[in-house]
Protein backbone atom coordinates (compact mmCIF):
# COMPACT_ATOMS: atom_id res chain seq x y z
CA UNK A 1 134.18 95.29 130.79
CA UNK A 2 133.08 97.99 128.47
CA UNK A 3 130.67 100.32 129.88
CA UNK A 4 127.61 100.15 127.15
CA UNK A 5 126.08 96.79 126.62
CA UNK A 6 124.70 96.31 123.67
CA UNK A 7 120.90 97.32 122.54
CA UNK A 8 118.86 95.06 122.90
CA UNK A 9 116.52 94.92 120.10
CA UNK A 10 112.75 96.70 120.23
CA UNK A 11 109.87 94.12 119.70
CA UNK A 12 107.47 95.18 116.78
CA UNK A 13 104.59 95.26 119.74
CA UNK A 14 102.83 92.82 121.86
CA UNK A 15 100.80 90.40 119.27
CA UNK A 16 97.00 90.95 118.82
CA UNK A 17 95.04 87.67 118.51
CA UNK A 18 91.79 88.46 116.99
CA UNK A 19 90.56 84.79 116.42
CA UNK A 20 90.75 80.75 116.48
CA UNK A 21 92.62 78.54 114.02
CA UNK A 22 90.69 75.09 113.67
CA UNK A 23 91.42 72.06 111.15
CA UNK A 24 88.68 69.67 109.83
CA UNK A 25 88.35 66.54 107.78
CA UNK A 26 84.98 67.45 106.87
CA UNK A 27 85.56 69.66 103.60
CA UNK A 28 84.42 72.98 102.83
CA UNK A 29 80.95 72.65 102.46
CA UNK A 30 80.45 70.57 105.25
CA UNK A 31 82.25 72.55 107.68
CA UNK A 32 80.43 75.68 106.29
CA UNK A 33 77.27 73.78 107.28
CA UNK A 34 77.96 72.82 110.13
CA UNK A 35 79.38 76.41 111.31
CA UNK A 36 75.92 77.72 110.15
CA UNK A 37 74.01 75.34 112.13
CA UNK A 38 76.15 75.69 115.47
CA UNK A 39 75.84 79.70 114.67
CA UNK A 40 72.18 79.44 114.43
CA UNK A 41 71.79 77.19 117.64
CA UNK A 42 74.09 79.42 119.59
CA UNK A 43 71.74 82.93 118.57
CA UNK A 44 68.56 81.66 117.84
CA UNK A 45 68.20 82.65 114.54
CA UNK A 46 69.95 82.06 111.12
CA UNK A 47 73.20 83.97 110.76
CA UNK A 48 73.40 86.10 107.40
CA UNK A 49 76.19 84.36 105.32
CA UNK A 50 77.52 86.72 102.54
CA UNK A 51 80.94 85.97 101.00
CA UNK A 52 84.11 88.47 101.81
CA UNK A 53 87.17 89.51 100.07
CA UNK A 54 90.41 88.32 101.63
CA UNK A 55 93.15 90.91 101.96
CA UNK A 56 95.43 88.97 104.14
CA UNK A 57 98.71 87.30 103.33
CA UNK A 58 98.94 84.59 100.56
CA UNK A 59 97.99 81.82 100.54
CA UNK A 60 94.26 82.74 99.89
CA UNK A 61 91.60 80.73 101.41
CA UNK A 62 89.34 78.80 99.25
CA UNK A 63 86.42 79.92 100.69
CA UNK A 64 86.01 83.24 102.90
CA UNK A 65 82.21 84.29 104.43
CA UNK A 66 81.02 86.81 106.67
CA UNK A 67 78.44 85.75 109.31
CA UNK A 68 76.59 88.46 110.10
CA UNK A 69 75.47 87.70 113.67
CA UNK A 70 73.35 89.92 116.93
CA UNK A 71 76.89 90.29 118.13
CA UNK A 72 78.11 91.85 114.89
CA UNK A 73 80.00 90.54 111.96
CA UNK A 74 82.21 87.13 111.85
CA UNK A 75 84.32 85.77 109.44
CA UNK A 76 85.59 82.07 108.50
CA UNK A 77 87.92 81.28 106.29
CA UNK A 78 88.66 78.07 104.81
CA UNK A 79 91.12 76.35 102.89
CA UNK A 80 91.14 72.70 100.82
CA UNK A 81 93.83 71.65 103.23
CA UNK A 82 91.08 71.53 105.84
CA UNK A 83 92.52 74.77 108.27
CA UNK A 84 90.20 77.16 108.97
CA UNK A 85 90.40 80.74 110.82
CA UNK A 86 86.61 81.69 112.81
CA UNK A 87 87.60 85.88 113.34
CA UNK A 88 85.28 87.16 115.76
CA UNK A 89 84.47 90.73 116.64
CA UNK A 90 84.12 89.86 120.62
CA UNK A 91 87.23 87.50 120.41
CA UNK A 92 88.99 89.43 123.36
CA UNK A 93 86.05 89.11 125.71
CA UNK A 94 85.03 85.73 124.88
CA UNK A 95 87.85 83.75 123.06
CA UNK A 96 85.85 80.41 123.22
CA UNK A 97 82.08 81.40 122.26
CA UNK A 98 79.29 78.53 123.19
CA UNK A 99 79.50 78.56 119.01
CA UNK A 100 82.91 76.78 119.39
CA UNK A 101 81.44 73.50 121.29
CA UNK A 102 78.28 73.14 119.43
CA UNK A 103 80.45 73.25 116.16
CA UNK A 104 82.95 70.35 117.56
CA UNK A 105 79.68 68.61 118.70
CA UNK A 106 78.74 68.55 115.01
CA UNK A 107 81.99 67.97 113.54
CA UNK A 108 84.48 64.73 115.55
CA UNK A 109 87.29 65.70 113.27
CA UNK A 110 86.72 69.68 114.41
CA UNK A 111 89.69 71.01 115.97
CA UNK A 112 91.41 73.89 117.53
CA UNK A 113 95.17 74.35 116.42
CA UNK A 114 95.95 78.16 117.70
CA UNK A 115 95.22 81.97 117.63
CA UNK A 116 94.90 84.19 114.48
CA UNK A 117 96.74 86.54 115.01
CA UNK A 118 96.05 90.08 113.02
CA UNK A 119 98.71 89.83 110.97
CA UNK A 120 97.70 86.89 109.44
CA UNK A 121 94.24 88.06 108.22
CA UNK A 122 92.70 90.51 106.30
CA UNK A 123 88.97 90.87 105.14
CA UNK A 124 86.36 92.75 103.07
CA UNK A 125 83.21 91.99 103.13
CA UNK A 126 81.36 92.15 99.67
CA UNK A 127 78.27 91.00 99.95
């Protein structure tokens, strides 16, 4: 039995989720719509939708916006596949906003498929 086991390998660091991964048959502009109305419900006034520069990982989305929101700035990205990443700057206190169910309540096909985690997105905004 030899005295020194081997190393068992170091883990890059825990994984930091910073958002929700959604899918919808609706299309882009629908689903952009429809975030901007559930957005608006949820704060009580119109959200401030400028379009962003994605820096993440390939593939691009088709569409990327900021929201600009009370709570601070949002981003959704979507692609022509129908997935979609909502990155919210309160995601750790509140990883299911009131915003998530009024969206789903406007969209049947609207839903949730996992975390974003940071790795897999990357934003500027531009506008």
């Amino acid at each position: 039995m030899p005295l020194f086991g081997r190393r068992k390998q170091q883990s890059a660091g825990p994984v930091v989720r910073i958002g929700r991964k959604f899918h919808s048959d609706a299309g882009i502009e629908a689903s952009v719509a429809n975030f901007h109305a559930a957005a608006t419900q949820q704060f009580g006034q119109e959200p401030v939708l400028t379009a962003a520069r994605w820096t993440g990982p390939h593939p691009a989305p088709e569409r990327l916006i900021a929201a600009r929101t009370p709570s601070g700035t949002s981003y959704l990205a979507l692609w022509s596949d129908g997935s979609m990443y909502f990155v919210a700057p309160d995601y750790q206190q509140l990883p299911t906003p009131p915003l998530v169910g009024m969206w789903k309540m406007r969209d049947n096909s609207l839903s949730s498929t996992g975390s974003v985690e940071a790795s897999e997105f990357g934003a500027d905004r531009v506008g």
